[in-house]
N, C-alpha and C. Protein backbone atom coordinates (compact mmCIF):
# COMPACT_ATOMS: atom_id res chain seq x y z
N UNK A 1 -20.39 -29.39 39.43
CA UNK A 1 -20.35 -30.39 38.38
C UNK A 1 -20.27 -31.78 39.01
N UNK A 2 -21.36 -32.91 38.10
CA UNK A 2 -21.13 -34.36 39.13
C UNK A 2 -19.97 -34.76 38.62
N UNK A 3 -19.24 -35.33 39.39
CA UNK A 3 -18.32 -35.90 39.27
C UNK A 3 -18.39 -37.81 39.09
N UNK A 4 -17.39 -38.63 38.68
CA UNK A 4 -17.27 -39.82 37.94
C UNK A 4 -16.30 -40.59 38.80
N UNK A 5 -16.52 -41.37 39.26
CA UNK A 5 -15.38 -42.08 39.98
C UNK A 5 -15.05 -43.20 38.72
N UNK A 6 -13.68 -43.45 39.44
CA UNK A 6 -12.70 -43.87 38.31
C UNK A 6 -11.95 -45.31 39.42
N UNK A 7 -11.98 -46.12 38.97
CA UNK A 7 -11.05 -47.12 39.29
C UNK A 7 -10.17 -48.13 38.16
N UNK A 8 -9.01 -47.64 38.54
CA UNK A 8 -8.14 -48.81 37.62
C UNK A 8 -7.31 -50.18 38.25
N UNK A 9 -8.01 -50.77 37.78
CA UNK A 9 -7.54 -51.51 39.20
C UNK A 9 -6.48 -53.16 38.51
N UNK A 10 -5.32 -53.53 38.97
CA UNK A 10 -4.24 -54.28 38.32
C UNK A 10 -4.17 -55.54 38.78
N UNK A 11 -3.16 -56.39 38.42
CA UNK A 11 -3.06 -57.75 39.08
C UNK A 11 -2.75 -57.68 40.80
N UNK A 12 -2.18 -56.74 40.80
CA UNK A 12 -1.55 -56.37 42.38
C UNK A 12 -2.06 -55.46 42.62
N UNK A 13 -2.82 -54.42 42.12
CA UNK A 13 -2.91 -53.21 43.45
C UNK A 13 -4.21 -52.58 42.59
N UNK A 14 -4.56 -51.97 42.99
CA UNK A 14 -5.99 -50.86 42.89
C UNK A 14 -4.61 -49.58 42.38
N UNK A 15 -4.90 -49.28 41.05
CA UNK A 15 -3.74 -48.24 40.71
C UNK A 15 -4.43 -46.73 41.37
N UNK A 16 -6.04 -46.95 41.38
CA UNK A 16 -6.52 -45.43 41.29
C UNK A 16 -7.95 -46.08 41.69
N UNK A 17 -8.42 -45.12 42.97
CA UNK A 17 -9.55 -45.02 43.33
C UNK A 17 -9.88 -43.71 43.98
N UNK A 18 -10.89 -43.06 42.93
CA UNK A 18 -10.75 -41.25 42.86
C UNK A 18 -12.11 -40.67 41.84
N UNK A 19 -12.17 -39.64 42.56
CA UNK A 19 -13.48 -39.25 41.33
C UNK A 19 -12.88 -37.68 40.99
N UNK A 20 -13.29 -37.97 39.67
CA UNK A 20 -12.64 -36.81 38.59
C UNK A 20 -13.80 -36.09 37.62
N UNK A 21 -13.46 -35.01 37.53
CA UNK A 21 -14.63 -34.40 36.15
C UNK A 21 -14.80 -35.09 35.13
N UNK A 22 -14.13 -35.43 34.71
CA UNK A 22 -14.16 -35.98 32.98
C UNK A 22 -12.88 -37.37 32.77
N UNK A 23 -12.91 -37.81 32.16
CA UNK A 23 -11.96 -39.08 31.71
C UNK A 23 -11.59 -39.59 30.48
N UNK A 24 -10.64 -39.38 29.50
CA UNK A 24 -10.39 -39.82 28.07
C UNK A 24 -9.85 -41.48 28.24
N UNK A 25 -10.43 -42.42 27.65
CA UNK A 25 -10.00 -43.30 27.58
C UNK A 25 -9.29 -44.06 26.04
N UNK A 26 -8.28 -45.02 26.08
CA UNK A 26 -8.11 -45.27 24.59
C UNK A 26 -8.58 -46.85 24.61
N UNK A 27 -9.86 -46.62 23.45
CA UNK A 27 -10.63 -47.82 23.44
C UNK A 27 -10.02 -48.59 21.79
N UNK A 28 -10.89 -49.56 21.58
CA UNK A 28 -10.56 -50.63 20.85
C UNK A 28 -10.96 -49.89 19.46
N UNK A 29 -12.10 -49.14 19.73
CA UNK A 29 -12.58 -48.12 18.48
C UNK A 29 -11.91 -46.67 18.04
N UNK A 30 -10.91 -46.46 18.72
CA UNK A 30 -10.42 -45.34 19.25
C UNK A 30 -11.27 -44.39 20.73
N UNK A 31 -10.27 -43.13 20.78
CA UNK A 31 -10.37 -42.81 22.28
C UNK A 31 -12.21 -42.31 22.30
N UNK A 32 -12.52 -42.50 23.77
CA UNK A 32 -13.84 -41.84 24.03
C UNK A 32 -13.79 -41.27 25.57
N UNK A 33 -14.54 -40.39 25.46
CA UNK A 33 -14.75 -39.15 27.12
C UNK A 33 -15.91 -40.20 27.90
N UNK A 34 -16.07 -39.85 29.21
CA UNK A 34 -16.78 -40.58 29.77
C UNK A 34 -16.54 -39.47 30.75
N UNK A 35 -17.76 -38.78 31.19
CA UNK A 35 -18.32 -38.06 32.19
C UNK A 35 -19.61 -38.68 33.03
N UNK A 36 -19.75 -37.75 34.27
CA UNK A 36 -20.91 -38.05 35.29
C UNK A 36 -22.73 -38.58 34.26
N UNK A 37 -22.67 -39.33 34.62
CA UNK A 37 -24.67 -39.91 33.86
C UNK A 37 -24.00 -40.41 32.61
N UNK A 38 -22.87 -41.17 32.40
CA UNK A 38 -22.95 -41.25 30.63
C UNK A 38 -23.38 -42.80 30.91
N UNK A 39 -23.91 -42.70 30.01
CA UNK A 39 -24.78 -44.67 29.15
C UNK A 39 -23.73 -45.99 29.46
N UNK A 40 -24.17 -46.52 30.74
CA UNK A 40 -23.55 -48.04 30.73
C UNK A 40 -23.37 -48.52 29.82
N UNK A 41 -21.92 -48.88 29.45
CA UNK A 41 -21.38 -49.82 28.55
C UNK A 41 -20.03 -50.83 29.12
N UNK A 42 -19.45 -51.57 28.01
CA UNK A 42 -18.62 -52.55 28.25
C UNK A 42 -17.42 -52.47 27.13
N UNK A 43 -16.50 -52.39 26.99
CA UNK A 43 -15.08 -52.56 25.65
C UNK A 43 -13.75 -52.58 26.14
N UNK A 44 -13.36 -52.83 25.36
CA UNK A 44 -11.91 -53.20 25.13
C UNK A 44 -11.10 -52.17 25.11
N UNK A 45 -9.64 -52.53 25.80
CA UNK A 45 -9.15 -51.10 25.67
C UNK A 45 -7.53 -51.50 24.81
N UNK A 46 -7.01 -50.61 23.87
CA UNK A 46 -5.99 -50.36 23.35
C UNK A 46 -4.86 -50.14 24.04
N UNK A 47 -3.90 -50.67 24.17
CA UNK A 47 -2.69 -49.29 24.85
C UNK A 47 -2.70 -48.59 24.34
N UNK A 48 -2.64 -47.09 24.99
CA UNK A 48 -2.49 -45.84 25.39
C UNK A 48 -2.76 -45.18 26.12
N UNK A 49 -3.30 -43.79 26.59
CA UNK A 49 -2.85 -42.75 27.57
C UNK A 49 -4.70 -42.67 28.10
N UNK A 50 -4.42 -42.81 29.30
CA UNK A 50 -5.87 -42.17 30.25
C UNK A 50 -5.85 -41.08 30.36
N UNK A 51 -6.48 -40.05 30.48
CA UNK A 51 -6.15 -38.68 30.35
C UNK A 51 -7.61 -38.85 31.94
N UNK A 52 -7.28 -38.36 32.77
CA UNK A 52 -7.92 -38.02 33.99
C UNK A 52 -8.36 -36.06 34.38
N UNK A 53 -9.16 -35.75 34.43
CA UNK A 53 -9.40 -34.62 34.22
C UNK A 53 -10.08 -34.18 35.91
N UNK A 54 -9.32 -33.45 36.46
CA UNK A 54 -10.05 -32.48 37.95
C UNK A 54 -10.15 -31.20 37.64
N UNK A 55 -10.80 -30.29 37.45
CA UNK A 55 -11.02 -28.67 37.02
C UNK A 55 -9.91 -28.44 35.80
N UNK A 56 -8.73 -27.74 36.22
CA UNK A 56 -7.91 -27.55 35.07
C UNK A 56 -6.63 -28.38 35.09
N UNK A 57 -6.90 -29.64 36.42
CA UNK A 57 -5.79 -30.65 35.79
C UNK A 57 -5.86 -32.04 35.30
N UNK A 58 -4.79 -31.99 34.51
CA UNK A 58 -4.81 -33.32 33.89
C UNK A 58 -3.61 -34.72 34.25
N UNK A 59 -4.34 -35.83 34.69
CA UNK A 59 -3.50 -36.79 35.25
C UNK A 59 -3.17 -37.49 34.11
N UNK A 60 -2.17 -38.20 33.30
CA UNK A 60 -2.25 -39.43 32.43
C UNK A 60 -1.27 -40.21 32.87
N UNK A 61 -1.87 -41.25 32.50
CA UNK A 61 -1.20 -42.89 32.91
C UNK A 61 -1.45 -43.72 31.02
N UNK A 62 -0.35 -44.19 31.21
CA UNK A 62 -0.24 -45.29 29.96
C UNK A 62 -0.78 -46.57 30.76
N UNK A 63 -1.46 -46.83 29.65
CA UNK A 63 -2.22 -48.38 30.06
C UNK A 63 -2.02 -49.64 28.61
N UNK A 64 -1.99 -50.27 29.32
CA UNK A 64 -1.50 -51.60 28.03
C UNK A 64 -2.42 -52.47 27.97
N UNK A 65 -3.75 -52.45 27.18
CA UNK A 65 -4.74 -53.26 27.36
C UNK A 65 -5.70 -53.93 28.44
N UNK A 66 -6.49 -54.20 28.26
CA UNK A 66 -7.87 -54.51 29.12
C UNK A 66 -9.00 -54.33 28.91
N UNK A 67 -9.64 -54.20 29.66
CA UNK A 67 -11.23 -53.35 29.31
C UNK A 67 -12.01 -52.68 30.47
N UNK A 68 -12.39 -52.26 30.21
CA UNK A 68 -13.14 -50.91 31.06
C UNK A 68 -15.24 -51.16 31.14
N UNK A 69 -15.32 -50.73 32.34
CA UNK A 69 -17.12 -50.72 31.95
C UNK A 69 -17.55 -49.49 32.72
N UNK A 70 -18.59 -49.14 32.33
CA UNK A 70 -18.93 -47.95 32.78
C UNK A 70 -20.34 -47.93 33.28
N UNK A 71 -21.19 -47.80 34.50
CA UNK A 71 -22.04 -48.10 35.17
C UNK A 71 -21.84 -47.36 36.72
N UNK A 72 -23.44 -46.58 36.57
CA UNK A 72 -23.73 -45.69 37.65
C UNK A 72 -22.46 -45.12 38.62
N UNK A 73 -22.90 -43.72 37.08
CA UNK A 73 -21.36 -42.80 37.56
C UNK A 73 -20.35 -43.82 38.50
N UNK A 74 -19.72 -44.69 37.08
CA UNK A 74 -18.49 -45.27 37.67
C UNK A 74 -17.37 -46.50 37.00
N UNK A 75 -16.30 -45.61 36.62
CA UNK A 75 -15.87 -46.41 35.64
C UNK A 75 -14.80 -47.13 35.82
N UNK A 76 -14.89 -48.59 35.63
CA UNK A 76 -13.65 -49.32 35.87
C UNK A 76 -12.90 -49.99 34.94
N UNK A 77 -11.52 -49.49 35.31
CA UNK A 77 -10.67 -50.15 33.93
C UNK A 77 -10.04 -51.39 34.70
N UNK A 78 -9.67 -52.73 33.85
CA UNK A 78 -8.96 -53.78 34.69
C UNK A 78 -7.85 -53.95 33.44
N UNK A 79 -6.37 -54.02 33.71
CA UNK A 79 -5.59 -53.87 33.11
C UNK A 79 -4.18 -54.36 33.57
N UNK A 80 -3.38 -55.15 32.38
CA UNK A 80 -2.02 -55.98 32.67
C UNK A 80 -1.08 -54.65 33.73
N UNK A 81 -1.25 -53.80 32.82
CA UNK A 81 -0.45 -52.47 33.33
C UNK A 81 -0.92 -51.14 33.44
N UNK A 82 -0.65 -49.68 34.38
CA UNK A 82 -1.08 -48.86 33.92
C UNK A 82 0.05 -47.75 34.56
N UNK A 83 0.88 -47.01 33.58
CA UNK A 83 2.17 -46.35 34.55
C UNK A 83 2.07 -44.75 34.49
N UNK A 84 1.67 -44.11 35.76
CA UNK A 84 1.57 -43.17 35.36
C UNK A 84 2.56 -42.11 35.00
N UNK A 85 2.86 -40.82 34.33
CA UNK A 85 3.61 -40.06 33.64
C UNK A 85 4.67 -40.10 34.19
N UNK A 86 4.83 -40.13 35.66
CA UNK A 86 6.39 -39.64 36.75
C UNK A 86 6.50 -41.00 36.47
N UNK A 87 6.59 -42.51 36.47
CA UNK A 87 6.70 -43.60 36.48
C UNK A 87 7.41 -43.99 34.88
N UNK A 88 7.25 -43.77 34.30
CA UNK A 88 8.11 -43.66 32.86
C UNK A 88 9.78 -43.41 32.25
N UNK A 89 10.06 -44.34 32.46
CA UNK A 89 11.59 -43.74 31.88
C UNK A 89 11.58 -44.14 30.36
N UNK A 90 12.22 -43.07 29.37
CA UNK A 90 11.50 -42.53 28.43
C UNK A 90 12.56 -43.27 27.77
N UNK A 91 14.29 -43.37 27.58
CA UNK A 91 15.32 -43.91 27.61
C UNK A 91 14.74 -46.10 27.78
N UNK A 92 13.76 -45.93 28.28
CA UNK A 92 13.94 -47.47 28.45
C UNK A 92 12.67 -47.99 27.71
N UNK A 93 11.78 -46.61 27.00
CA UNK A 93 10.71 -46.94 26.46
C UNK A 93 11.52 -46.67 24.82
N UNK A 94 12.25 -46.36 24.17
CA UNK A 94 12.64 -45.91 23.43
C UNK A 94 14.09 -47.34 22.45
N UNK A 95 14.34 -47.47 23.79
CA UNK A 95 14.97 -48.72 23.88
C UNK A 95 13.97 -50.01 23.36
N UNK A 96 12.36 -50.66 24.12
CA UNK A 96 11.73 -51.53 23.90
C UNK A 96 11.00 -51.14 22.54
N UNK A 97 11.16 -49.72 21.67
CA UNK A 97 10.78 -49.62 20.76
C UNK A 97 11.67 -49.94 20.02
N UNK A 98 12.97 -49.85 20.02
CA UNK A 98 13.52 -50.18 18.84
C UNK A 98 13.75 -51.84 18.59
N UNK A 99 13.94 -52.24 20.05
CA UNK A 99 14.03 -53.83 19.99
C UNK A 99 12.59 -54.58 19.37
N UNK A 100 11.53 -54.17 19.67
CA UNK A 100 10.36 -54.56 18.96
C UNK A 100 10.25 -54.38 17.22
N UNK A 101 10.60 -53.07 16.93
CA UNK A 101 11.34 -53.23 15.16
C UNK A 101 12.04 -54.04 14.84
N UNK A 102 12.85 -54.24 15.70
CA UNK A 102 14.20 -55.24 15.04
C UNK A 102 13.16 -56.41 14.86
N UNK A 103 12.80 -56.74 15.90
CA UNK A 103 12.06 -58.57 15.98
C UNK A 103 10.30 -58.58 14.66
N UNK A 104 10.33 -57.44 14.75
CA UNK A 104 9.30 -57.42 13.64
C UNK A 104 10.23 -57.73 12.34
N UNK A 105 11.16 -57.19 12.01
CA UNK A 105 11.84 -56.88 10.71
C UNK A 105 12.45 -58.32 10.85
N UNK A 106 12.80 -58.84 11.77
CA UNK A 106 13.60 -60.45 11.68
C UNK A 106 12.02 -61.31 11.24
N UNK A 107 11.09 -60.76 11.95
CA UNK A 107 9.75 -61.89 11.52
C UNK A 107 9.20 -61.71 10.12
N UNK A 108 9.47 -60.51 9.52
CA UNK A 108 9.28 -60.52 7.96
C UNK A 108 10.53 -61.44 7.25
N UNK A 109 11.53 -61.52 7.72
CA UNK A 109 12.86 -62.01 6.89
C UNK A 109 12.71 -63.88 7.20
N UNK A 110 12.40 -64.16 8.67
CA UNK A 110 13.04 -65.36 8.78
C UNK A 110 11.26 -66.13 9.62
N UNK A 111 10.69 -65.71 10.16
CA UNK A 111 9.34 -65.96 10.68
C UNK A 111 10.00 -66.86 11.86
N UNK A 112 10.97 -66.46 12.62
CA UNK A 112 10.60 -67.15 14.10
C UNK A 112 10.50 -66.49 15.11
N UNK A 113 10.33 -64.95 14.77
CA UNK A 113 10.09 -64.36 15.84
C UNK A 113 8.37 -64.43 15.81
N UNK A 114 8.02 -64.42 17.46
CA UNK A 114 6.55 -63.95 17.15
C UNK A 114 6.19 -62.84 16.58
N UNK A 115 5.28 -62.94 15.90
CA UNK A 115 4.87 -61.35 14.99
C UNK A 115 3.83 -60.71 16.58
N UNK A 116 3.39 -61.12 17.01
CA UNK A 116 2.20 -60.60 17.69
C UNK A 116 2.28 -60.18 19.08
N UNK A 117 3.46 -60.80 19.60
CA UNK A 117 4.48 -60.42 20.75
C UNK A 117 4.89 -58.96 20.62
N UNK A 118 5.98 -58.90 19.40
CA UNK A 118 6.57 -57.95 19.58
C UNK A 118 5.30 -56.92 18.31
N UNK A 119 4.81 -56.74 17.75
CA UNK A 119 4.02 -55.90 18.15
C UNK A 119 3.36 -55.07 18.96
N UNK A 120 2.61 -56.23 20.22
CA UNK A 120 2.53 -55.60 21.40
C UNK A 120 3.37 -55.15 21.72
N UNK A 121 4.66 -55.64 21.94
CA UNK A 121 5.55 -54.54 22.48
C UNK A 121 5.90 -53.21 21.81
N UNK A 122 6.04 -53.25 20.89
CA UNK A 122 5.90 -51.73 19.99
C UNK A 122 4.76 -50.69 20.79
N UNK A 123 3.51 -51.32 20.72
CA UNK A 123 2.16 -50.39 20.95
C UNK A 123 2.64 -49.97 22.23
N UNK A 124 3.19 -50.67 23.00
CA UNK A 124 3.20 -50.58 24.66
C UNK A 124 4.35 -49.11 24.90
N UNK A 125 5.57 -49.33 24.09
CA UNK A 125 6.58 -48.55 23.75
C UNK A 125 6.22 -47.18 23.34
N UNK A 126 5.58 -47.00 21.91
CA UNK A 126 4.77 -46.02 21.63
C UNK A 126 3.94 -45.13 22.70
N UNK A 127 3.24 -45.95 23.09
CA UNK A 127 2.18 -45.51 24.30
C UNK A 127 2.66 -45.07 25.70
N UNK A 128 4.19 -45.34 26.24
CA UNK A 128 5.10 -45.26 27.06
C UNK A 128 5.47 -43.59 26.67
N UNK A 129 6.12 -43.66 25.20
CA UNK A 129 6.55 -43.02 24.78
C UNK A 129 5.88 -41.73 24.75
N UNK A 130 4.44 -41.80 23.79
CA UNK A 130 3.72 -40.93 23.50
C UNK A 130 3.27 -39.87 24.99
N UNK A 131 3.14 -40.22 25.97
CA UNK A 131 2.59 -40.00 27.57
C UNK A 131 3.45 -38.96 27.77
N UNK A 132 5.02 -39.16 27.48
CA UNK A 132 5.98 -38.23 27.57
C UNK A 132 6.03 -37.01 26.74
N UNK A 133 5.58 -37.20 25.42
CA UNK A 133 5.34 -35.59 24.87
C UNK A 133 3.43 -35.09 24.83
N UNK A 134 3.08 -35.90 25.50
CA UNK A 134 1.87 -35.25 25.81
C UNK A 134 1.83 -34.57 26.69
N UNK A 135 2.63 -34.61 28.06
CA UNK A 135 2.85 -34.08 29.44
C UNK A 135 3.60 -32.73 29.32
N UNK A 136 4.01 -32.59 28.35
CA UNK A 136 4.85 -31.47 28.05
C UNK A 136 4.16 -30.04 27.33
């Protein structure tokens, strides 16, 4: 089977440079697969979970926005963050979720919190979060 090289690459470091069977990404439209020969394109990516695929294993990393392009078997994501599953403390993602409610629920009551801040932080939390009962 051809295989897809994958690079995610961050402000500081090249997170992942590796070629894998298959690749789930979470895009701006929701998630899409990207295998060996698929159709050059360009989008936006959502936080949530990369799902990395080698025969019968599966790697995932939470990623917090960016965008990704995909061109001759080879796909690159560029991104604020991307943490993979062992990298997660679940206790401190659980924590930035509830503090992101609070500051949402103060920005409906009083409007000086940013609304769009802590949103992101919610999605990021969620997506932290979610990585952990997917792995399971």
């Amino acid at each position: 089977m051809p295989k897809i090289r994958i690079s995610i690459i961050q402000p500081t470091q090249t997170k992942i440079d590796n070629e894998y069977d298959h690749v789930i990404v979470p895009g701006v439209d929701g998630d899409f697969g990207v295998s060996a020969e698929h159709t050059p394109f360009i989008t936006k990516l959502r936080p949530g979970i990369i799902s990395l695929y080698t025969g019968k294993d599966i790697d995932k990393y939470a990623v917090h926005d960016g965008f990704c392009t995909v061109e001759n078997d080879h796909l690159k994501i560029v991104c604020e963050t991307c943490e993979h599953s062992s990298e997660i403390n679940l206790k401190r993602a659980e924590d930035a979720k509830l503090r992101a409610e609070k500051r949402i629920k103060k920005q409906v009551k009083e409007e000086e919190t940013d609304f769009r801040r802590a949103e992101n932080a919610l999605k990021r939390a969620i997506a932290r979060m979610s990585i952990n009962v997917e792995t399971i």
